[in-house]
Protein backbone atom coordinates (compact mmCIF):
# COMPACT_ATOMS: atom_id res chain seq x y z
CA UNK A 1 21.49 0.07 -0.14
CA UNK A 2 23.60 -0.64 -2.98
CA UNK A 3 23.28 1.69 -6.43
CA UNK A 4 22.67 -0.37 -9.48
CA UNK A 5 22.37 2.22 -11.89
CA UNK A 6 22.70 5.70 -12.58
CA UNK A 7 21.97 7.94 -16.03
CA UNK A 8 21.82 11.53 -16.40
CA UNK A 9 18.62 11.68 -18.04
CA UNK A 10 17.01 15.96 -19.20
CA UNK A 11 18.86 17.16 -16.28
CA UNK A 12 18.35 14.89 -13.52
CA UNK A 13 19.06 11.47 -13.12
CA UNK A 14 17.67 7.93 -13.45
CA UNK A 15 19.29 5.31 -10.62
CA UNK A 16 18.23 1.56 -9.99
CA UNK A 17 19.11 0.60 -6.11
CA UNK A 18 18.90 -2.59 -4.25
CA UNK A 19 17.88 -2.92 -0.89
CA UNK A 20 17.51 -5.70 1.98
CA UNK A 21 13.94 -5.52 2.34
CA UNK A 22 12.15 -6.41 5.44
CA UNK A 23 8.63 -6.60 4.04
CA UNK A 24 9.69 -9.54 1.45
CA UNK A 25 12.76 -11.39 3.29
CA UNK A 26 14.84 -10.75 0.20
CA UNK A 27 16.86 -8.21 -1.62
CA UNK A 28 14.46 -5.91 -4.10
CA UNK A 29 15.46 -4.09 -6.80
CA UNK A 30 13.73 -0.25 -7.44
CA UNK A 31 14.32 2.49 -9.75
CA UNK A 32 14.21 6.09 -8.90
CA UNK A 33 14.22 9.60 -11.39
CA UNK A 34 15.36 12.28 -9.50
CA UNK A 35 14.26 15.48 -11.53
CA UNK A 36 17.25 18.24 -11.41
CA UNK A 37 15.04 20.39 -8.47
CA UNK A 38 16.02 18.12 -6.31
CA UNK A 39 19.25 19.40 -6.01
CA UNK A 40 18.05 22.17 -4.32
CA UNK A 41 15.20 20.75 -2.69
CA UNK A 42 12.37 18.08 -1.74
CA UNK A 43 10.42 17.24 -4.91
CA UNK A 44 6.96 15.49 -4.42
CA UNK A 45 7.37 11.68 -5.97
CA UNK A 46 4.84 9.15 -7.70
CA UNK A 47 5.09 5.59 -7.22
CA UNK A 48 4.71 3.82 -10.46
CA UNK A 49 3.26 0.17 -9.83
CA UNK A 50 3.93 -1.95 -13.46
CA UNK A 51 1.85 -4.96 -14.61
CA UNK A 52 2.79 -8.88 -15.33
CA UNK A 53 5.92 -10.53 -15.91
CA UNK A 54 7.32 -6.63 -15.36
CA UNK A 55 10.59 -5.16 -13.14
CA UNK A 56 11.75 -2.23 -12.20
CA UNK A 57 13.33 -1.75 -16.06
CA UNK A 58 9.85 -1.52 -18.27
CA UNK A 59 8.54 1.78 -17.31
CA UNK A 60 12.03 3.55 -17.13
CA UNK A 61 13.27 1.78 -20.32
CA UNK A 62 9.76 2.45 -22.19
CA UNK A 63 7.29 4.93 -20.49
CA UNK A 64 9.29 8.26 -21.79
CA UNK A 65 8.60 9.48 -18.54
CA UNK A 66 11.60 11.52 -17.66
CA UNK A 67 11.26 14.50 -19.52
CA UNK A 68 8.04 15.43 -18.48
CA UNK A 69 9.46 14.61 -14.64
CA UNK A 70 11.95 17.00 -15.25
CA UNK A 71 9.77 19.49 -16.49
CA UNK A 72 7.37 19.50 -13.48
CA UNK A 73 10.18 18.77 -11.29
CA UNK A 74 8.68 15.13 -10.08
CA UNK A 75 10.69 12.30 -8.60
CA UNK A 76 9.18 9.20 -9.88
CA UNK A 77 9.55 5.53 -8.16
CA UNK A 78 9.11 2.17 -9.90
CA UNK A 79 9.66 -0.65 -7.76
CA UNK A 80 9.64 -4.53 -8.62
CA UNK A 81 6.72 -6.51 -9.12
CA UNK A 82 7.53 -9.03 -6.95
CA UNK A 83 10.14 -10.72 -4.52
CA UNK A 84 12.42 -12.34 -6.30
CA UNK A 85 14.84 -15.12 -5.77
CA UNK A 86 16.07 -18.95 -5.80
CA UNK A 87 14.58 -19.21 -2.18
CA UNK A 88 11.21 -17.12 -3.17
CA UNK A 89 7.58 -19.32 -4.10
CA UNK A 90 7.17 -19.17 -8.05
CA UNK A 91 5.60 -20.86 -10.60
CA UNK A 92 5.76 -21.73 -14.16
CA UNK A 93 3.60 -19.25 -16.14
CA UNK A 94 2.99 -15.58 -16.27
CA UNK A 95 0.56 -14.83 -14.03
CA UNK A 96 1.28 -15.88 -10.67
CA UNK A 97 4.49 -16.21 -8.81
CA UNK A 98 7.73 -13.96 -9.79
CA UNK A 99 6.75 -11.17 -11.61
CA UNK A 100 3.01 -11.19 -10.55
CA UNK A 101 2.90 -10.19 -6.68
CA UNK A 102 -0.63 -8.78 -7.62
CA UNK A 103 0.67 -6.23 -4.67
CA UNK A 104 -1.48 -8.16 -2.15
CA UNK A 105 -0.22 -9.22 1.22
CA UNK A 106 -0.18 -13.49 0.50
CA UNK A 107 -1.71 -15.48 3.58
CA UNK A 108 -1.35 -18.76 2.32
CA UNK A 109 1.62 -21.10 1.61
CA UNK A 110 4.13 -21.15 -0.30
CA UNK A 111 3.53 -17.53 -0.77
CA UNK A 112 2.87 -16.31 2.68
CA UNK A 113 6.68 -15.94 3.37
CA UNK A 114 7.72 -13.42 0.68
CA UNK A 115 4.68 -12.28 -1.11
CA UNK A 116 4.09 -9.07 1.28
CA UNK A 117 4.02 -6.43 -1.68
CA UNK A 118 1.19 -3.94 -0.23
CA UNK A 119 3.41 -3.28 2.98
CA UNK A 120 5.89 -3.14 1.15
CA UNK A 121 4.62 -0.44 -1.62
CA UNK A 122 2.31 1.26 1.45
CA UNK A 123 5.19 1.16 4.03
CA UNK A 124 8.37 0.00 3.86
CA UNK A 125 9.43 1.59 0.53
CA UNK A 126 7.95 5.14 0.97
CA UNK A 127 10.02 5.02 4.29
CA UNK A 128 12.66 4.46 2.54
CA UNK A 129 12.64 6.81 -0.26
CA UNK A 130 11.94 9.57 2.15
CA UNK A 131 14.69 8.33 4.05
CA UNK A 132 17.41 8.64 1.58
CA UNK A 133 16.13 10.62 -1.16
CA UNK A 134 15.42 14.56 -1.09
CA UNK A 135 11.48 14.05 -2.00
CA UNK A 136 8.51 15.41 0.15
CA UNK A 137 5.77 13.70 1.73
CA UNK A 138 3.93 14.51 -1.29
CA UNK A 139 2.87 10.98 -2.51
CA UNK A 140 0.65 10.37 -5.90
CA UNK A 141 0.37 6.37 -7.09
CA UNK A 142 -0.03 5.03 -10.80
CA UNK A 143 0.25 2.08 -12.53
CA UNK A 144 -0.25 -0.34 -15.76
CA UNK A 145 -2.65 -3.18 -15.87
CA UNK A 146 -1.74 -5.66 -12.82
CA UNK A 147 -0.20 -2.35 -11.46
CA UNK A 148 -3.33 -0.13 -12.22
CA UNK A 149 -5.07 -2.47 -9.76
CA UNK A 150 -2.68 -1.87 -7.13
CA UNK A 151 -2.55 2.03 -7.75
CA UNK A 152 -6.29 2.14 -7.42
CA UNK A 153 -6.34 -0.09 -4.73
CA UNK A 154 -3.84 1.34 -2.39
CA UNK A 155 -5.24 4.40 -2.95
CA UNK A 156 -8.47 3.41 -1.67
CA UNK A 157 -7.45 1.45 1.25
CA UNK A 158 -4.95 4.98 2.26
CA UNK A 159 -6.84 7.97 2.49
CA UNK A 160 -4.66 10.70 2.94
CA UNK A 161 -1.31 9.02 1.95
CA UNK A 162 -1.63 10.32 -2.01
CA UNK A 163 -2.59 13.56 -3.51
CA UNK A 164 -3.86 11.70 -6.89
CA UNK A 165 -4.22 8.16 -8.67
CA UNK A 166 -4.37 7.34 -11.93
CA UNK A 167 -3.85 4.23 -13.97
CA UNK A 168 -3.39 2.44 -17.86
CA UNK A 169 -5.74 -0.26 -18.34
CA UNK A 170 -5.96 -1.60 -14.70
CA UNK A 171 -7.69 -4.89 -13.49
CA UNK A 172 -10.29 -2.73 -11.96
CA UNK A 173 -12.25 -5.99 -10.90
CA UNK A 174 -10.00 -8.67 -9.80
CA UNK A 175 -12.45 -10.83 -7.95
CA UNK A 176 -14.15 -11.48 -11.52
CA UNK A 177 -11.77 -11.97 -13.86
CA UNK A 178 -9.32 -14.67 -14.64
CA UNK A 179 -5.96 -12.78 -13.63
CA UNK A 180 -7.81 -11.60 -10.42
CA UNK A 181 -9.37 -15.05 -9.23
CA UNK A 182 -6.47 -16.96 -10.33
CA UNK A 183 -3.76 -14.57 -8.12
CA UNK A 184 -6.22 -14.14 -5.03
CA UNK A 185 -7.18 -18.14 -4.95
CA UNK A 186 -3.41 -18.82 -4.42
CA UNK A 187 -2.50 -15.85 -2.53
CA UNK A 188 -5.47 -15.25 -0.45
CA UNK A 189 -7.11 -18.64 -0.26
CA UNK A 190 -10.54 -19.84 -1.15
CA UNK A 191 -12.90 -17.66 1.01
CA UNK A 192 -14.05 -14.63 -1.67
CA UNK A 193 -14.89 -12.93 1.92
CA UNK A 194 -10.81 -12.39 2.46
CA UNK A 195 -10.96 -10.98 -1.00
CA UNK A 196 -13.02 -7.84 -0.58
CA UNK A 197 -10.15 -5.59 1.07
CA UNK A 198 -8.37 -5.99 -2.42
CA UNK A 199 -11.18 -5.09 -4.28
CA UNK A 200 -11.53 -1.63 -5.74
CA UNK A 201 -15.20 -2.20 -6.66
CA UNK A 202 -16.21 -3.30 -2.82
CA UNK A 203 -13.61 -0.54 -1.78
CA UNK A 204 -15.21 2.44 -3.90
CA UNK A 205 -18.51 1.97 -2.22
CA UNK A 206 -17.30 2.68 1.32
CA UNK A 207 -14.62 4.68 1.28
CA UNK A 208 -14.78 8.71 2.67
CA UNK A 209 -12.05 10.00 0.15
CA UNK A 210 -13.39 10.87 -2.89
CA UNK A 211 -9.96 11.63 -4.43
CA UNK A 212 -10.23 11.22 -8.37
CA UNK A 213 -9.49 8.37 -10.43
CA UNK A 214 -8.18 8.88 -13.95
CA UNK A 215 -7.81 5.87 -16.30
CA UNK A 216 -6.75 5.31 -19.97
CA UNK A 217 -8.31 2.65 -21.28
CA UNK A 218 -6.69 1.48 -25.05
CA UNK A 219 -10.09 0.19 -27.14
CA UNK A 220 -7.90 -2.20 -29.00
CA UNK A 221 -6.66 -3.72 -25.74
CA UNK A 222 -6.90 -7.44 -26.38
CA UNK A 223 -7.53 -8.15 -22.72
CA UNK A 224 -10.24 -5.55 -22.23
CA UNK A 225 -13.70 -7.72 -22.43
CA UNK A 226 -12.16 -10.89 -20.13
CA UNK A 227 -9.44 -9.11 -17.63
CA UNK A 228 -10.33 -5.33 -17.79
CA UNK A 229 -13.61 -5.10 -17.19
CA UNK A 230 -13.40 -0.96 -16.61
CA UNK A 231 -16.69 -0.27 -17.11
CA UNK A 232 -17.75 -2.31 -13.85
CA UNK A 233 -15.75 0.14 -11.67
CA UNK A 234 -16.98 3.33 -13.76
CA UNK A 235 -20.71 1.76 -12.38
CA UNK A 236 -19.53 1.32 -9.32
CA UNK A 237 -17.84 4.95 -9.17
CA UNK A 238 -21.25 6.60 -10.11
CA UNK A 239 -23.34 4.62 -7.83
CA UNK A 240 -20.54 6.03 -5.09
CA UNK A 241 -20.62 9.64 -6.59
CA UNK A 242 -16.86 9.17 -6.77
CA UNK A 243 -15.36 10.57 -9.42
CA UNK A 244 -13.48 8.98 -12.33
CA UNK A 245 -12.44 10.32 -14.95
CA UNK A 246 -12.33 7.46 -18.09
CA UNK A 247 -10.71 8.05 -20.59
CA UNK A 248 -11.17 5.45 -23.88
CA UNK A 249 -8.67 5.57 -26.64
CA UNK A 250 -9.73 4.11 -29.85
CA UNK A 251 -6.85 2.21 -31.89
CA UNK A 252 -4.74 1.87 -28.40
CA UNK A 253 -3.36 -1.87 -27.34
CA UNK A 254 -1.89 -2.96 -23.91
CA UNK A 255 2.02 -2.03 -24.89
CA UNK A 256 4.04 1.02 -23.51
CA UNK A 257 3.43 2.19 -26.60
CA UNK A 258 0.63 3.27 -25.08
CA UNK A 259 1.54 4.50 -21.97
CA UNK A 260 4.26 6.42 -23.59
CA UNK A 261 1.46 8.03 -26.06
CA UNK A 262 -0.32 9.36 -22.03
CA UNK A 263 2.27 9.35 -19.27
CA UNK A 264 2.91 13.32 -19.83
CA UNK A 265 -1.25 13.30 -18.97
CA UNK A 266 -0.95 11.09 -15.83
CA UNK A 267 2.25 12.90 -14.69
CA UNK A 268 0.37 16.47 -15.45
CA UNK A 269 -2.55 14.84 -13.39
CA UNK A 270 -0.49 14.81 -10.29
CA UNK A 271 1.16 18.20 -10.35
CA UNK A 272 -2.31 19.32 -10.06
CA UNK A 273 -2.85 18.00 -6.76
CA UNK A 274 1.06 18.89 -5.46
C-alpha cells in the first residue's frame, strides 16, 4: 500500500491509501479516520459507500464526520466509487462508467473486467483494513444516494457481516428507476431475472436478518419522485415486518449539506449496535 494522505483531525487521524487491488485489476484509492482509541486498541469501523460522480474525497472533505468518530471512538472507511483508470470501461456522462460502479459485480462487456465493486466492498477491502489497521471485526455499512443502495444492499445479501445500516437518500429501488435500469442494463445485461440479487426490495422479502434500516430522506430532494422512490422499500419493509426506521426531513436537498446536518445520527446509530 502506498499512503496518500494523512491529517491529524480531533485527535486521530484522517489518511487516503492506495492499493493494488485484486477485485478491480487496478490501483484504488480509499480513505480511512482512525479515531485516537485506536492507539491503544481495535476500534469497530463503518464503511461509508458515496453516490455518483463521487471518490474517496466527498465524504471526508464534506460529511463533518470526524469529530463525532472521535467521540465514539469509530474508525470510518470511504472507499472509491469505482475502478478507475486509462485502461478501465467508462463512458461519457454521470451515471455509468467511472464514478458510478453502482457496487454491483458487472457480467457483461466492457465492464466485466474491472467493474467488481461488491467483492470488492464485501471482501477484499474489509480484509484489508483488518489487515493493516487496528479495527475489530465490528463492521456497520452506510452510504449516500448511489451508495445508500449499496449499504442497504450489502447488508441484505450479508447477514451477520454488519452490526447496523443506515443510509441518505438511497436508490432503494434500482430495478425501477432511471439510475437503476440504466446501470444494471449495462452492467448486468438485459434479463431483469439477473437483477433481483441487487435489489433491496426483492432482497427485504426473503431475507432472515431483520437488522434495522435507518434512512434520511431530504423532502426537497430534487431526485426523490423519479430516482428515490423510498417509500416503495418502506412498503416492502412492512409487508416483511422488517424494520426501518424513515426518517423525512422537510427543507433538505441531495448535498452534504445534508448529510453533514445527520451523520452524528447515523454514526450514533452504529455505536448502538457495537
Amino acid at each position: 500500500m502506498e499512503s496518500r494522505e494523512a491529517h491529524f483531525s480531533f485527535g486521530g487521524t484522517q489518511q487516503v491509501w492506495r492499493h493494488r487491488s485484486a477485485s478491480l485489476g487496478v490501483d484504488a484509492d480509499f480513505a480511512i479516520y482512525l479515531p485516537p482509541q485506536a492507539q491503544d486498541k481495535k476500534v469497530p469501523v463503518l464503511y461509508w459507500l458515496s453516490g455518483l460522480t463521487c471518490t474517496e474525497q466527498n465524504f471526508i472533505t464534506k460529511a463533518g464526520a470526524q469529530r463525532v468518530a472521535a467521540e465514539l471512538g469509530i474508525a470510518i472507511v470511504a472507499p472509491d466509487t469505482s475502478p478507475r483508470g486509462p485502461d478501465v470501461a467508462d463512458r461519457d456522462t454521470y451515471d455509468l462508467g467511472q464514478g458510478a460502479g453502482f457496487y454491483v459485480n458487472a457480467t457483461q462487456e466492457p465492464w466485466a473486467a474491472h467493474y467488481r465493486m461488491y467483492d470488492y466492498i464485501v471482501t477484499e477491502l474489509p480484509a484489508l483494513i483488518e489487515a493493516h489497521f487496528p479495527v475489530a471485526q465490528v463492521r456497520g455499512i452506510s452510504g449516500h444516494s448511489m451508495g445508500g443502495f449499496g449499504a442497504i444492499m450489502i447488508a441484505l445479501r450479508n447477514a451477520g457481516r454488519y452490526r447496523s445500516v443506515s443510509a441518505f437518500s438511497p436508490i432503494v429501488a434500482p430495478t425501477q428507476v432511471p439510475w437503476g435500469e440504466k446501470a444494471f442494463s449495462a452492467y448486468l445485461g438485459p434479463d431483469r431475472s439477473a437483477w433481483a440479487a441487487y435489489d433491496p426490495i426483492a432482497l427485504i422479502r426473503t431475507v432472515k436478518e431483520r437488522l434495522p434500516i435507518l434512512i434520511d430522506q431530504g423532502m426537497a430532494d430534487s431526485f426523490l419522485a423519479e430516482q428515490l422512490r423510498p417509500e416503495l422499500l418502506q412498503a416492502a419493509a412492512q409487508e416483511a415486518a422488517h424494520e426501518l426506521i424513515l426518517n423525512l426531513r422537510p427543507g433538505y436537498d441531495h448535498s452534504y449539506y445534508f448529510i453533514a446536518s445527520f451523520i452524528e445520527d447515523h454514526l450514533r446509530h452504529f455505536a448502538r449496535f457495537c
